[in-house]
Protein backbone atom coordinates (compact mmCIF):
# COMPACT_ATOMS: atom_id res chain seq x y z
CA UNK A 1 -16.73 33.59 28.46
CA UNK A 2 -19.02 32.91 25.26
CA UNK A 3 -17.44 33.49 21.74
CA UNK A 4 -19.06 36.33 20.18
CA UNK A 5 -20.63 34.69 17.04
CA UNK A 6 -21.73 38.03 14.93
CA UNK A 7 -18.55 39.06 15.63
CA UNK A 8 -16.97 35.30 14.17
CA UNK A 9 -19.00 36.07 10.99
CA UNK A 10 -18.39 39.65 10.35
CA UNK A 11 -14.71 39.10 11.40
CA UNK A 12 -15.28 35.70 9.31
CA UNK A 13 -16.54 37.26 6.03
CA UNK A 14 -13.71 40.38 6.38
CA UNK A 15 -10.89 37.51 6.58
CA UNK A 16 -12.44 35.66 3.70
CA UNK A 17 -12.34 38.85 1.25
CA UNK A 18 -8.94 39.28 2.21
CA UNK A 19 -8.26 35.67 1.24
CA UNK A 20 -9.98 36.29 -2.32
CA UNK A 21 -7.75 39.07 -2.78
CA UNK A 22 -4.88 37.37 -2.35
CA UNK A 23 -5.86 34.42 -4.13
CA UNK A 24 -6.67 36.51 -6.91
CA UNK A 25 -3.17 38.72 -7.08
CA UNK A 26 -1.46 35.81 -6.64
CA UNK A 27 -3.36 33.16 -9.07
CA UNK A 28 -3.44 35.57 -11.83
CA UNK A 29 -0.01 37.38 -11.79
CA UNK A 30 1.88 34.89 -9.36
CA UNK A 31 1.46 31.51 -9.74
CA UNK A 32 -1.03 31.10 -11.79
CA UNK A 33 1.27 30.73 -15.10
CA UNK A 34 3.27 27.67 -13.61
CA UNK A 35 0.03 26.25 -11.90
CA UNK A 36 -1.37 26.09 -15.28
CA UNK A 37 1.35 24.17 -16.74
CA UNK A 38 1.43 21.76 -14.22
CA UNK A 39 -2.50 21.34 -14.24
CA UNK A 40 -2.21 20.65 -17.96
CA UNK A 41 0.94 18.49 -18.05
CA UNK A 42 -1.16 16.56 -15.31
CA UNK A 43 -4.74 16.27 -17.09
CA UNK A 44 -5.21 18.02 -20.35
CA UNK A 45 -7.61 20.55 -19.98
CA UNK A 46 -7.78 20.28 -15.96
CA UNK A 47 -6.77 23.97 -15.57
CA UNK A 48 -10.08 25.61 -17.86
CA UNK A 49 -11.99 23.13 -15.91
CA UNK A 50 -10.56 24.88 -12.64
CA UNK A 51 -12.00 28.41 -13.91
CA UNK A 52 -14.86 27.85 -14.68
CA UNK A 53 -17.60 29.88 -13.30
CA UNK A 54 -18.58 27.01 -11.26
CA UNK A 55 -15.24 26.55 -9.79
CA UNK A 56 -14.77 30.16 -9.34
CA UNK A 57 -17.68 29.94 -6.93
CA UNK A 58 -16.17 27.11 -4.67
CA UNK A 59 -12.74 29.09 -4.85
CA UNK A 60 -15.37 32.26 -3.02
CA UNK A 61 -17.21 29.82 -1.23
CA UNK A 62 -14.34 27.49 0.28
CA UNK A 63 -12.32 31.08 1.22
CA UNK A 64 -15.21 32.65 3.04
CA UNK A 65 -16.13 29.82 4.80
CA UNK A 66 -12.07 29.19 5.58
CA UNK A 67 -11.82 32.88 6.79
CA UNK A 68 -15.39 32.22 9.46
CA UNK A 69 -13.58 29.22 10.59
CA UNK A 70 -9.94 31.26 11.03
CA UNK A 71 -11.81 34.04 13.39
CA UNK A 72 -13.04 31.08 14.72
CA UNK A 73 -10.03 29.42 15.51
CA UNK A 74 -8.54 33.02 16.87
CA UNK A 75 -11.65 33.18 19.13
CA UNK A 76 -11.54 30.12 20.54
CA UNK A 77 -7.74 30.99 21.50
CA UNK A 78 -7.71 34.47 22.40
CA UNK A 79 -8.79 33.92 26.43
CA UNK A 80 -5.41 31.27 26.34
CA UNK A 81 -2.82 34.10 24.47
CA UNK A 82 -4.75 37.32 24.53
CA UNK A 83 -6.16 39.34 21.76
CA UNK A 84 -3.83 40.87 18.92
CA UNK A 85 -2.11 39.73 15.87
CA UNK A 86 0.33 37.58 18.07
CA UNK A 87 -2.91 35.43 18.70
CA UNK A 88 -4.26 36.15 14.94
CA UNK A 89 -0.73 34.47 13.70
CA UNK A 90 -1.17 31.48 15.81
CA UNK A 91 -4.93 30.63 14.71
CA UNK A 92 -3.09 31.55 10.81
CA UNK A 93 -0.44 28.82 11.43
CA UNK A 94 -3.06 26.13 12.72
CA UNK A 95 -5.20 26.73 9.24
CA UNK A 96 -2.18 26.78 7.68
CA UNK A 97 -0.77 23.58 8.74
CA UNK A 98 -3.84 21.83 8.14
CA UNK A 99 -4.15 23.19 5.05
CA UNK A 100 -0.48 22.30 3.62
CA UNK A 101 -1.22 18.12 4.45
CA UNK A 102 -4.68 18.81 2.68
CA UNK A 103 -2.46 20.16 -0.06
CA UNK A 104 0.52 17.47 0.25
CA UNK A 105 -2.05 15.32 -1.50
CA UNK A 106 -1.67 17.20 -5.03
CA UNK A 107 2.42 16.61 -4.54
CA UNK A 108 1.71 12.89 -4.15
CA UNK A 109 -0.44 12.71 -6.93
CA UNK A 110 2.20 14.35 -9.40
CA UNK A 111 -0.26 17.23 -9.72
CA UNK A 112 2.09 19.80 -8.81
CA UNK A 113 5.91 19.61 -8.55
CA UNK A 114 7.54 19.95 -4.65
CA UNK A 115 8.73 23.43 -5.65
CA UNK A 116 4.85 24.99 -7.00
CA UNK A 117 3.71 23.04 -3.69
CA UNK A 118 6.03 25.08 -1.63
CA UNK A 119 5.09 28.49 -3.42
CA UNK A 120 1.72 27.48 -2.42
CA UNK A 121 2.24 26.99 1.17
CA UNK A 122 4.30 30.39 1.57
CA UNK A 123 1.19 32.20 -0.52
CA UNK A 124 -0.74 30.72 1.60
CA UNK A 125 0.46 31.62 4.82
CA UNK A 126 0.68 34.72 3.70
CA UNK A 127 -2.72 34.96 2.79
CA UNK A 128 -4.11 33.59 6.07
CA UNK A 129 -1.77 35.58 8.36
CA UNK A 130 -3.18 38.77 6.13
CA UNK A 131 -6.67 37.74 6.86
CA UNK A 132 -6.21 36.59 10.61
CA UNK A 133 -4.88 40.21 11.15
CA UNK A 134 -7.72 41.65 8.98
CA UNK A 135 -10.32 39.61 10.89
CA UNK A 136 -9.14 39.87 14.38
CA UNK A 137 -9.53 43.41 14.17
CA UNK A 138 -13.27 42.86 13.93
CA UNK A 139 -13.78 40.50 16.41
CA UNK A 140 -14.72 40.81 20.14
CA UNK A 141 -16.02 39.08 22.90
CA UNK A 142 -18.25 41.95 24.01
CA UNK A 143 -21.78 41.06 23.36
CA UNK A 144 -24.10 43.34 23.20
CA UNK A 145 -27.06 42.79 26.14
């Protein structure tokens, strides 16, 4: 069966905003205060550099295109487990691992201590199992003939 690809992107873009959300709530009010810190104690200045307008962007950018690939992902599984959010969480996991030994780099460069890292991955799963549920709902393999 072929993956629906309008589907992938509106189910895609929908995951994506729910990412931003999230990223938002929990950069400003969250984490953001500590992250700060550390990006400063790091590299003077680093965390103004980080939002900018032109790193605001990527942040949109790298979360939209992270929430096409998640539907993706979910698509690509759902003839193995089935559609639903059982399916959703599994394709959310995958991202998410990936995502936390992209991260483990920051650790190992002493840009973040073990403990922000670890508030990170927990957002972050959070975050993608939010917009894997989100998306999912919006994706289908029916294709319209």
């Amino acid at each position: 069966m072929r993956m629906n690809m309008s589907k992938v992107l509106v189910g895609g873009v929908i995951a994506g905003i729910v990412m931003l959300v999230v990223d938002f709530i929990s950069n400003m009010y969250i984490l953001g205060p500590k992250a700060n810190a550390e990006m400063e104690a790091f590299k003077p200045g680093l965390s103004a550099t980080m939002q900018q307008g032109s790193g605001m962007i990527g942040y949109i950018f790298v979360d939209v295109i992270l929430g096409i690939v998640l539907i993706w992902v979910y698509a690509a599984i759902r003839p193995r487990f089935g559609p639903g959010p059982k399916t959703a969480f599994i394709a959310a996991v995958m991202l998410w691992l990936v995502s936390c030994v992209s991260y483990y780099g920051y650790l190992q460069m002493g840009m973040m201590s073990t403990a922000l890292w670890s508030e990170f991955a927990l957002v972050g799963l959070i975050s993608l199992s939010l917009a894997a549920m989100a998306g999912a709902k919006f994706y289908s393999e029916d294709i319209a003939t």
